[in-house]
Protein backbone atom coordinates (compact mmCIF):
# COMPACT_ATOMS: atom_id res chain seq x y z
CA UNK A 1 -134.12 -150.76 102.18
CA UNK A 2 -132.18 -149.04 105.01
CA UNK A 3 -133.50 -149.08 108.33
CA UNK A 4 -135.27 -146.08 109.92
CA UNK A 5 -132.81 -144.49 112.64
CA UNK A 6 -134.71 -145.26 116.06
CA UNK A 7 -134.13 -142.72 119.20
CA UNK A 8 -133.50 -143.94 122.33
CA UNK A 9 -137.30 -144.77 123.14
CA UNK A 10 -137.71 -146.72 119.60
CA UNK A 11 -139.20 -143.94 118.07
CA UNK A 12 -138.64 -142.90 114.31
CA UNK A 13 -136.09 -139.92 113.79
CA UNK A 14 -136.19 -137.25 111.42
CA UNK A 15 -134.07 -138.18 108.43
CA UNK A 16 -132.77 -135.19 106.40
CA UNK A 17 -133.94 -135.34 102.78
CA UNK A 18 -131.24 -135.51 99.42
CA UNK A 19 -130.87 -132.05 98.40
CA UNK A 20 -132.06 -133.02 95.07
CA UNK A 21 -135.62 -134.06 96.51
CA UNK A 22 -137.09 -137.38 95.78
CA UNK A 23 -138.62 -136.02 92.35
CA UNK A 24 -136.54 -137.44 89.32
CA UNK A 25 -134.15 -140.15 88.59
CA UNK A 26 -130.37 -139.35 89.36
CA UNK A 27 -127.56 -141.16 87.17
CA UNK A 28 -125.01 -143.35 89.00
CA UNK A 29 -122.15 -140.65 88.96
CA UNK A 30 -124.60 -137.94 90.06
CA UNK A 31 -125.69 -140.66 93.37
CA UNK A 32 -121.77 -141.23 93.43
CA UNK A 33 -120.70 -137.80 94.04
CA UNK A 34 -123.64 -136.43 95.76
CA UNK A 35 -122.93 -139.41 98.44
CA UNK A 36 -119.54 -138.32 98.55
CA UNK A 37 -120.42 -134.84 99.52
CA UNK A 38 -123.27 -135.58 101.81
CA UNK A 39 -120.07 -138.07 103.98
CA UNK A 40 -117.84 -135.76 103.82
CA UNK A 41 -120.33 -133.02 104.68
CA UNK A 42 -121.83 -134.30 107.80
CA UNK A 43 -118.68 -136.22 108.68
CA UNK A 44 -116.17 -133.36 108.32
CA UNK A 45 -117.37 -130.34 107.34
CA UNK A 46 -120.04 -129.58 109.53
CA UNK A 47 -117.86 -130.16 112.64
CA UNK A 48 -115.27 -127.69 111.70
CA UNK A 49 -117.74 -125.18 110.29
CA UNK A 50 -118.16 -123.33 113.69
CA UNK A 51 -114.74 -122.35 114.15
CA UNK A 52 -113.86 -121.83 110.08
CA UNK A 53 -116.51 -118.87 110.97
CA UNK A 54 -115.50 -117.74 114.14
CA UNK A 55 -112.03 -117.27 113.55
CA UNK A 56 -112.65 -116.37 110.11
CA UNK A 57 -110.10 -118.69 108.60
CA UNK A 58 -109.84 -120.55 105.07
CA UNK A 59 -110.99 -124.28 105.39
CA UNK A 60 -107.51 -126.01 104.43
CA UNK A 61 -109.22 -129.49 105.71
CA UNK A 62 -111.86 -129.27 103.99
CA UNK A 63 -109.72 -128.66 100.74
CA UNK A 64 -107.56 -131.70 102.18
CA UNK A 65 -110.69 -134.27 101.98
CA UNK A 66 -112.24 -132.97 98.51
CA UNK A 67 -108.52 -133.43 97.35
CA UNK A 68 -108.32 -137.07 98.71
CA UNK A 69 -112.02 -137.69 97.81
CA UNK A 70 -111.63 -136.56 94.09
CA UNK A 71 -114.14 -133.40 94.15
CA UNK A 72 -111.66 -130.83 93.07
CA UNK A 73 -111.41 -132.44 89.23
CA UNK A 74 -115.86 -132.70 89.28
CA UNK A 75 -115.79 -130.97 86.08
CA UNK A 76 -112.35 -131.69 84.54
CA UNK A 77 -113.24 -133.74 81.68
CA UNK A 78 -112.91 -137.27 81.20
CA UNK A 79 -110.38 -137.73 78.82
CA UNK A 80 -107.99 -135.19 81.19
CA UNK A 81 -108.88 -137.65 84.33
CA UNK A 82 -112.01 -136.00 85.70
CA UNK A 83 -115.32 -136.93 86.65
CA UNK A 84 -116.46 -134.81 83.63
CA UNK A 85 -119.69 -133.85 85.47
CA UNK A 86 -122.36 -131.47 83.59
CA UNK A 87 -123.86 -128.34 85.33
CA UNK A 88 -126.99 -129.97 86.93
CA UNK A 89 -124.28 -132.25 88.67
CA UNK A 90 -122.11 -129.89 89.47
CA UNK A 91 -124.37 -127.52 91.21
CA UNK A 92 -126.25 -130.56 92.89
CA UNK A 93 -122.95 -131.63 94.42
CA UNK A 94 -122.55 -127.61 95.75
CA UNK A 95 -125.40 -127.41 97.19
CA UNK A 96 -124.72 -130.32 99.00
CA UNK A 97 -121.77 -128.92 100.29
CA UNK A 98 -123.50 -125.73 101.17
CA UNK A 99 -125.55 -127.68 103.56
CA UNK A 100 -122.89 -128.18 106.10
CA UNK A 101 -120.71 -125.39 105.36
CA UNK A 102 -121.55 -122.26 103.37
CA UNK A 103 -117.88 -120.92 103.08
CA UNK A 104 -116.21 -124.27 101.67
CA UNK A 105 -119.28 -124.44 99.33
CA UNK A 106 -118.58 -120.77 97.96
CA UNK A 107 -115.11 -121.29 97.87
CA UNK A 108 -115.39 -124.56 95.69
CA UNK A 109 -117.11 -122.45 93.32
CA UNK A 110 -114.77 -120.70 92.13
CA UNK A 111 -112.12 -123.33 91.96
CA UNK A 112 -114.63 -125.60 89.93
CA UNK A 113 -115.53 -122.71 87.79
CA UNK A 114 -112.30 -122.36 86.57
CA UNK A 115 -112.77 -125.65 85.25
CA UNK A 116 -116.36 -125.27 83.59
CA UNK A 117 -115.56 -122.24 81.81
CA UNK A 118 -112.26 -123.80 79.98
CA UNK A 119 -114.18 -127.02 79.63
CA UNK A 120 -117.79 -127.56 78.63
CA UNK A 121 -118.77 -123.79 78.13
CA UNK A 122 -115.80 -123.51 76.00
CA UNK A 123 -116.61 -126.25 74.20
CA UNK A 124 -119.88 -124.75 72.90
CA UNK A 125 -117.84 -121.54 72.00
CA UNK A 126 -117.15 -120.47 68.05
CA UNK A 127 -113.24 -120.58 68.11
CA UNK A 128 -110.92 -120.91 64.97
CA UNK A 129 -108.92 -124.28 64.60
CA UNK A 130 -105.99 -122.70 65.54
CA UNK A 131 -107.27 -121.53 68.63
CA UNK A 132 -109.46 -124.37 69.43
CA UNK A 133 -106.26 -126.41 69.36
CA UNK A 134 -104.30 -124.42 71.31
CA UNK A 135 -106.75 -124.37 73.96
CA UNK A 136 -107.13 -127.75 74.24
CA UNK A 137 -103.10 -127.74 75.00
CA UNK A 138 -103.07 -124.86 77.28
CA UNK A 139 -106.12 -126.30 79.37
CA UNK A 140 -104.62 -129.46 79.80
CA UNK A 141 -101.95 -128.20 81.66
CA UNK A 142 -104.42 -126.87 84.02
CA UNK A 143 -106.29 -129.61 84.42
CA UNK A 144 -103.02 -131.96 85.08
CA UNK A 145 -102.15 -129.49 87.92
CA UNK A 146 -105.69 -130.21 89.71
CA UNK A 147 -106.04 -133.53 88.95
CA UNK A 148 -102.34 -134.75 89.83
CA UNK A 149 -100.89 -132.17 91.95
CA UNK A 150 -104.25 -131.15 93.68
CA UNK A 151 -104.16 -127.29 92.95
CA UNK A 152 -106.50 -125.05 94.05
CA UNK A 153 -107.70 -122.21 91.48
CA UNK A 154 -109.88 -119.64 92.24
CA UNK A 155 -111.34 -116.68 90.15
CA UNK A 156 -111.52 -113.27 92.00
CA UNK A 157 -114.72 -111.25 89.94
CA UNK A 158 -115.30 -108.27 91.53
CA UNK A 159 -113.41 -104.62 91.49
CA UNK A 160 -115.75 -102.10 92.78
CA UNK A 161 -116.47 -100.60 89.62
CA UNK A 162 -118.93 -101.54 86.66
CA UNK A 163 -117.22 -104.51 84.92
CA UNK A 164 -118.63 -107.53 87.24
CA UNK A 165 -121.76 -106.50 86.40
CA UNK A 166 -121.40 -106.75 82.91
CA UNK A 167 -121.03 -102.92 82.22
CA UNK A 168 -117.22 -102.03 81.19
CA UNK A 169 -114.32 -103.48 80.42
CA UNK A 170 -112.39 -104.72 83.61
CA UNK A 171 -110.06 -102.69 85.11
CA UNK A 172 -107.50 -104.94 85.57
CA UNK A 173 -105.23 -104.90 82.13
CA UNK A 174 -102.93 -107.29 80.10
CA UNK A 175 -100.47 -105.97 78.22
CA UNK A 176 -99.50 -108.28 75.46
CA UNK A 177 -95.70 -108.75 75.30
CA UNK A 178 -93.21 -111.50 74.02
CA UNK A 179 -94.21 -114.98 75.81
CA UNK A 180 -96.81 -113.69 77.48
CA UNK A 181 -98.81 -110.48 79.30
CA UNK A 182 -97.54 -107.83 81.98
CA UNK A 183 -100.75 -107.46 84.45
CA UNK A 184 -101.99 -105.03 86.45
CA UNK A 185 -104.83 -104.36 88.57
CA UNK A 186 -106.82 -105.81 91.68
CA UNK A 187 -109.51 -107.63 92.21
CA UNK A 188 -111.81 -106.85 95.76
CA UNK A 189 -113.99 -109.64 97.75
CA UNK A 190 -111.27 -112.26 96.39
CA UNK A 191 -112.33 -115.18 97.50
CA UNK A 192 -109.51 -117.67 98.35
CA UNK A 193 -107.02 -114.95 98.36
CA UNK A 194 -104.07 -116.40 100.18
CA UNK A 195 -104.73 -120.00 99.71
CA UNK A 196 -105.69 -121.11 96.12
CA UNK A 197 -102.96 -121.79 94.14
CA UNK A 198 -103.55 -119.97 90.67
CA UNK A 199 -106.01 -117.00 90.79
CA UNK A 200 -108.39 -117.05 87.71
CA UNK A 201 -107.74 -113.48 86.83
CA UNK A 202 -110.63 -111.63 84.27
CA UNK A 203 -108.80 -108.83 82.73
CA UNK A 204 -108.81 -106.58 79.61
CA UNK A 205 -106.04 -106.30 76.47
CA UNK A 206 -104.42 -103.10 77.03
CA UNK A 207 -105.10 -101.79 74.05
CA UNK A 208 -106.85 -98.54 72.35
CA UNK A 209 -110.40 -98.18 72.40
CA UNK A 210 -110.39 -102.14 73.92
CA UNK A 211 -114.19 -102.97 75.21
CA UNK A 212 -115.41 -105.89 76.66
CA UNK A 213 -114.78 -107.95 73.97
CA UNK A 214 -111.30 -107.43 74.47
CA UNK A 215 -111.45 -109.88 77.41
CA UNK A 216 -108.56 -111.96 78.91
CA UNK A 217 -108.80 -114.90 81.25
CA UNK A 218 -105.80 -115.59 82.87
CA UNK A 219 -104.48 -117.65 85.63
CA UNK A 220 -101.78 -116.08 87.98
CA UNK A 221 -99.59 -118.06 90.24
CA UNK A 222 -100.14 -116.82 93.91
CA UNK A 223 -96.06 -116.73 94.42
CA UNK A 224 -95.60 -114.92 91.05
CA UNK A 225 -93.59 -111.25 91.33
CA UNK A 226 -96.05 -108.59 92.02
CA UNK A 227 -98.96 -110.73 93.17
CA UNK A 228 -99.99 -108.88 96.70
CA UNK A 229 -102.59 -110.03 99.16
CA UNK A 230 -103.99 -106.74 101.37
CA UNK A 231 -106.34 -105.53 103.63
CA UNK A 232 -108.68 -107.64 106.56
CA UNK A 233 -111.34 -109.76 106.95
CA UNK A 234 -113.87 -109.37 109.62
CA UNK A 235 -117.18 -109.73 107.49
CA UNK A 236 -121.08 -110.43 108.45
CA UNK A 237 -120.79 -113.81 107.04
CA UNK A 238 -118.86 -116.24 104.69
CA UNK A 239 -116.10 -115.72 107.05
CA UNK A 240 -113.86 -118.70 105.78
CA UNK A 241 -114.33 -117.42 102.13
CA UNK A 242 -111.25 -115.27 103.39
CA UNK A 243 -111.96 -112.44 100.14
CA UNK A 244 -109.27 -110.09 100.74
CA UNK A 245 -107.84 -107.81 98.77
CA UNK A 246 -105.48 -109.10 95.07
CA UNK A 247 -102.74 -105.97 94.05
CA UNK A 248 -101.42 -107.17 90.46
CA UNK A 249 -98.25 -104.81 89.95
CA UNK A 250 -96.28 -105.42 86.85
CA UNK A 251 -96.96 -109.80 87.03
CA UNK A 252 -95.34 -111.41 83.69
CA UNK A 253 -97.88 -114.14 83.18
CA UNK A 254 -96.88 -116.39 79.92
CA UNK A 255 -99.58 -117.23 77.51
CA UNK A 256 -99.73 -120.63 78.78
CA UNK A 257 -101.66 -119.54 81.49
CA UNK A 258 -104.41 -118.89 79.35
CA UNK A 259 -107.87 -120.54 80.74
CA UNK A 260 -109.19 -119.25 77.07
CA UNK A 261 -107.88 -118.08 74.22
CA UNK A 262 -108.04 -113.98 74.15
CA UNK A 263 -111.66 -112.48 73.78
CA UNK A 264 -113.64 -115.96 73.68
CA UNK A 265 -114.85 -115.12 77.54
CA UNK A 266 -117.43 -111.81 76.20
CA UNK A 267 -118.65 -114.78 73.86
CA UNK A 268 -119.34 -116.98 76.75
CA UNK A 269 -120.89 -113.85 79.08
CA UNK A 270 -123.59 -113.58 76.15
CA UNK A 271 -124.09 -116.83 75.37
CA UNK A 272 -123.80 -119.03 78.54
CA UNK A 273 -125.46 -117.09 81.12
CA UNK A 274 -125.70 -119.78 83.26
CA UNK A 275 -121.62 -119.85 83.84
CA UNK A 276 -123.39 -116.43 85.96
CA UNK A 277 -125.93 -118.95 88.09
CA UNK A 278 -123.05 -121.03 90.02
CA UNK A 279 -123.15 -119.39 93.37
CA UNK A 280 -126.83 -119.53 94.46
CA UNK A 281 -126.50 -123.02 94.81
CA UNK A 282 -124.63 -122.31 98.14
CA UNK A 283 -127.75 -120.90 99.59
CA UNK A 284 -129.92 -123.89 98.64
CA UNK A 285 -127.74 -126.08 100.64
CA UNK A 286 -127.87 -123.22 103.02
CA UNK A 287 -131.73 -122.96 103.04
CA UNK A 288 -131.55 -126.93 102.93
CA UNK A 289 -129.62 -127.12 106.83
CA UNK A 290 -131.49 -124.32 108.04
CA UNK A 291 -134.81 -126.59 107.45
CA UNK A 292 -133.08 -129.46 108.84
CA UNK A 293 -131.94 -127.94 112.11
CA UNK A 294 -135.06 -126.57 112.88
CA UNK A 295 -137.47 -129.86 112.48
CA UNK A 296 -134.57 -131.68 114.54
CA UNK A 297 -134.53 -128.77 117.05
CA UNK A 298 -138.49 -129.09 117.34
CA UNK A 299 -138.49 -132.80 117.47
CA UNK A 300 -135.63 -132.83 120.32
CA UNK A 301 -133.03 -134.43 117.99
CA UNK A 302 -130.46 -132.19 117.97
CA UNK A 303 -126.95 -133.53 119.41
CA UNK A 304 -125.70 -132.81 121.94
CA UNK A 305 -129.11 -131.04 123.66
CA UNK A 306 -131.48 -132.18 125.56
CA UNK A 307 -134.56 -133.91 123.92
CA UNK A 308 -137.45 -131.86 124.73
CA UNK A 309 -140.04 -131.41 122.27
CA UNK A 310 -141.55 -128.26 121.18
CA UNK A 311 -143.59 -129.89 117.87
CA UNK A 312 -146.91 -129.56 119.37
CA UNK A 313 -147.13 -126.13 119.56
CA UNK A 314 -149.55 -124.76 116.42
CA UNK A 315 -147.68 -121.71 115.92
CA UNK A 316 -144.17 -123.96 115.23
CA UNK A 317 -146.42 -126.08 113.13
CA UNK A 318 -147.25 -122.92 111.14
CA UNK A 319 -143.77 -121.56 111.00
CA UNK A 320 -142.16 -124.99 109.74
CA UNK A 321 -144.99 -125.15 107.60
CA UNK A 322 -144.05 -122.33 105.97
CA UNK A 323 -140.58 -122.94 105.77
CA UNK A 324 -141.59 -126.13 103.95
CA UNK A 325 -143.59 -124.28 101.51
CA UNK A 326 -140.59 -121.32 100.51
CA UNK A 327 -137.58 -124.96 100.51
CA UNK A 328 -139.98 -126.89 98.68
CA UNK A 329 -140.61 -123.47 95.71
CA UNK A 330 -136.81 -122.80 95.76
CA UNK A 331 -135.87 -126.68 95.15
CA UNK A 332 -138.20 -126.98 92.27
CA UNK A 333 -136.70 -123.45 90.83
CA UNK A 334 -133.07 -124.62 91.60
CA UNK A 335 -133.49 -127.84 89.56
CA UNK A 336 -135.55 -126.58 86.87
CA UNK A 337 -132.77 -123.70 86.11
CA UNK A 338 -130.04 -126.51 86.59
CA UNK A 339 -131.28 -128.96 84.09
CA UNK A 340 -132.01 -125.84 81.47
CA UNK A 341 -128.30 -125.11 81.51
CA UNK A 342 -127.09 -124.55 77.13
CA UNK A 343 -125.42 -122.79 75.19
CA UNK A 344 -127.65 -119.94 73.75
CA UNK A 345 -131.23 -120.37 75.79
CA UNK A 346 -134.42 -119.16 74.59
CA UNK A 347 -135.23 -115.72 76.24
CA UNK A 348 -137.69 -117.58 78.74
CA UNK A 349 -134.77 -119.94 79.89
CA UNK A 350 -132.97 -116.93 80.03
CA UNK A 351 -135.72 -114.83 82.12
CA UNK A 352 -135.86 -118.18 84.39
CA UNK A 353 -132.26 -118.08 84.95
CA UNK A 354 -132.91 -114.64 86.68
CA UNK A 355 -135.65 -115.32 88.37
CA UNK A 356 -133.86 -118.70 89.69
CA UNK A 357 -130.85 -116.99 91.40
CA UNK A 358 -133.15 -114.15 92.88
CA UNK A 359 -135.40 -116.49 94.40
CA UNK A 360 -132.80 -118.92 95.75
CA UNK A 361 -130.74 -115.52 96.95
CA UNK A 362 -133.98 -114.18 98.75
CA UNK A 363 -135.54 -117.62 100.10
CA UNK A 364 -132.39 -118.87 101.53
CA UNK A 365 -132.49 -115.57 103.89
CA UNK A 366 -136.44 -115.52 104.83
CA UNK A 367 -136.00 -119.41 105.52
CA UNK A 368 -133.37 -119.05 107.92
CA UNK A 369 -135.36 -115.78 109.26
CA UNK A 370 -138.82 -117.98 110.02
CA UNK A 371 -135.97 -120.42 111.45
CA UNK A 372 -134.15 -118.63 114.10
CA UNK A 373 -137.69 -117.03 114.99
CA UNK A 374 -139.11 -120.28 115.61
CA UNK A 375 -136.41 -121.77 117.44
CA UNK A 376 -136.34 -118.98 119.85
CA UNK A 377 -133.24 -117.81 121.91
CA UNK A 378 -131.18 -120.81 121.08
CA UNK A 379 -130.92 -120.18 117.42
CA UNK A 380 -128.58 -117.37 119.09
CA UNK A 381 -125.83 -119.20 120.42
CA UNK A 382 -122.58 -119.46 118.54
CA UNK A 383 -122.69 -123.74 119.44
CA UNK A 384 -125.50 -124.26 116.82
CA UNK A 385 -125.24 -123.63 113.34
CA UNK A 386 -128.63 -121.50 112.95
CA UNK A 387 -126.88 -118.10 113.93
CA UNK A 388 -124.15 -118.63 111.21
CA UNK A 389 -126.68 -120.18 108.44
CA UNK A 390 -128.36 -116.58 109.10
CA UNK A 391 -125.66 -114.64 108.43
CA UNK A 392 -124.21 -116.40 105.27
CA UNK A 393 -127.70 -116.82 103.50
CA UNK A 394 -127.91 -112.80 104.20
CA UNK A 395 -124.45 -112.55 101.83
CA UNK A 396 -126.20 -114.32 98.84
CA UNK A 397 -128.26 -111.51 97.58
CA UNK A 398 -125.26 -108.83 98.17
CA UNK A 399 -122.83 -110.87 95.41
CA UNK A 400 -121.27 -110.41 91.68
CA UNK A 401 -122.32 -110.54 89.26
CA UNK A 402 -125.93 -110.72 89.90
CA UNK A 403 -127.04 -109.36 93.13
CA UNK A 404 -130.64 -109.04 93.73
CA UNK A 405 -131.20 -105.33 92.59
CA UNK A 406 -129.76 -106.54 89.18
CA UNK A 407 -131.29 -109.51 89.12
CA UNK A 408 -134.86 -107.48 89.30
CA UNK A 409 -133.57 -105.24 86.99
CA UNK A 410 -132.69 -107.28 84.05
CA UNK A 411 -135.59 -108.84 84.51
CA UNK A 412 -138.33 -106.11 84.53
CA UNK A 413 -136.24 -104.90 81.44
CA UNK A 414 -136.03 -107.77 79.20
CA UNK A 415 -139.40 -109.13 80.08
CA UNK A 416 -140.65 -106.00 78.42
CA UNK A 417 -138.03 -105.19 75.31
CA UNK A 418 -137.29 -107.98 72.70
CA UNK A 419 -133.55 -107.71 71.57
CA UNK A 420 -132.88 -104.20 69.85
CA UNK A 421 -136.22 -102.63 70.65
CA UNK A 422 -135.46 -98.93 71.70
CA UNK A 423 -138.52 -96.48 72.83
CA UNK A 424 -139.47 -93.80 70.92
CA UNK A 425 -138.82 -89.99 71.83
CA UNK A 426 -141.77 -89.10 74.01
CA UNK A 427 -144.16 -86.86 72.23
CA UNK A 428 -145.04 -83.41 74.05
């Protein structure tokens, strides 16, 4: 057993707890990789965090250490030189992250996505031989460029309009033409725009009458003719997400950039809804730190302040109390949703997936709230983390596809219609 870390007057210090809890078993890659995170987290990440935010810049070091430390393949399979992690692991491992830096967590998302979608979700798709075959080609490429070369991918979602929330086709377009597909579009809130190497680009076959089933997912080399990054960013919070603006003018991708085989991603929207539930587990390593800093800041452990002690006052007692209560309801949510992860769920795995991201979303936010009220003036200054942790868990409930007025919203609905049900004309 390890020892307990002493303070200076032999006292017991307060020792952050695994972001996984202490509830269940964890396999040996899941302890493996999570221990990998937490090092790199509190040895590397968390130190740079301050100034990734202020000067709202794109954590290149951080990228540099998952690189070295093997994180970026997490989900590459096996047999392509992976770690060939499942969900549960994956979004353990983020939320992890998340704990010492918000931005590098929500970034890694979308690079690891990349991966998930072409690997195990597709893997539960219905796809011809032909095209199952050919995928398995084309994604190996892909997966040889992360795990030998140490790309970056990233997969911009949103573009103001109705398609990231699952409502129209996208607006960006692929014209199919010999070799390949002339693009055109953009893509808003890009996360990683100007530093991941290949942008994970959902588009739609330009075609007549094409609907969302006429779905392309296709990944565009950042130095490829065409391929613009525009516009600022000075956001609230996630400041080293750097989610500027795509422009896709006329960009000849060849078909070998296919992450799946044309149409097969509407198939995975309605059948692997949790592919959806991969960014909320930012904001439980978010709500996670916030937690943390606050019982260290009450004990007088944090570095680099003085020790005074404010844990005898009943009203911080209440407020950490609290705080315990809301990290403790979105853990248990977080892990049950994680380990539910399938192909086709049942409507109530479905309905918890939901109420899972709403509730991490929302908690992360009112935990950091009860934090910097019960820390007091300090949680204000830029040197601690609380001020930042306030203002990234307030982006969670704001994102695409599921923000938290959607999330209620397909909730409320399908709680109350079974699939197909229509009302009847009101009678006068």
């Amino acid at each position: 057993m390890a020892a307990v870390p002493q303070s200076p007057n032999g006292a017991s210090r307060y020792m952050p707890p695994p972001i996984a809890g202490e509830y269940s078993a964890l396999t040996d890659k899941q302890k493996t990789l999570l221990e990998i995170a937490a090092t790199l987290g509190r040895e590397r990440f968390a130190p740079r965090a301050e100034a990734v935010d202020r000067d709202a810049v794109f954590p290149f070091a951080n990228y540099d250490d998952m690189r070295e430390a093997g994180l970026l393949r997490i989900c590459v399979p096996e047999k392509h030189g992976g770690w060939g992690a499942d969900f549960a692991t994956y979004v353990m491992v983020a939320a992890e992250i998340g704990r010492h830096c918000g931005a590098t967590a929500l970034t890694y998302n979308m690079h690891v996505c990349s991966t998930i979608w072409s690997g195990f979700i597709a893997d539960d798709l219905d796809m011809s031989a032909a095209d199952r075959a050919e995928h398995e080609r084309i994604r190996a490429i892909h997966y040889r460029r992360i795990v030998e070369e140490g790309k970056i991918y990233s997969q911009p979602f949103s573009e103001g309009g109705a398609a990231a929330a699952g409502k129209a086709p996208w607006g960006t377009l692929a014209r199919k033409v010999d070799g390949g597909y002339v693009v055109n579009g953009k893509k808003i809130f890009a996360s990683l725009a100007g530093a991941a190497d290949y942008y994970g680009i959902l588009c739609t076959l330009d075609r007549p009458g094409a609907t969302q089933r006429d779905s392309m997912y296709l990944a565009v080399h950042r130095d490829l003719p065409g391929v613009t990054v525009t516009g600022d960013w000075d956001p609230l919070g996630m400041r080293g997400t750097v989610s500027r603006t795509l422009l896709f003018k006329d960009v000849f991708v060849p078909e070998s950039e296919r992450l799946m085989p044309e149409g097969i991603y509407a198939q995975a929207a309605l059948r692997w809804p949790h592919m959806f539930a991969t960014l909320s587990p930012t904001y439980m390593g978010i709500a996670q730190a916030a937690y943390d800093f606050t019982v260290q800041y009450l004990r007088g452990e944090v570095p680099g302040m003085p020790p005074v002690k404010r844990r005898m006052y009943p009203t911080k007692q209440v407020a950490v109390a609290e705080m315990k209560i809301r990290l403790e309801q979105t853990r248990a949510i977080f892990l049950q949703n994680a380990r539910a992860a399938c192909v086709d769920p049942s409507k109530e795995v479905r309905l918890g997936i939901y109420a899972a991201h709403y509730t991490i979303m929302e908690n992360a936010n009112e935990i950091c709230r009860l934090a910097v009220r019960t820390c007091g003036g300090q949680s204000m200054l830029k040197s601690l983390p609380l001020e930042r942790l306030y203002r990234d868990s307030r982006c969670g409930s704001l994102m695409l596809p599921w923000t938290a007025e959607l999330c209620v919203d397909r909730l409320g609905r399908e709680c109350l219609y079974e699939s197909g049900e229509r009302d009847e004309e009101p009678v006068l």
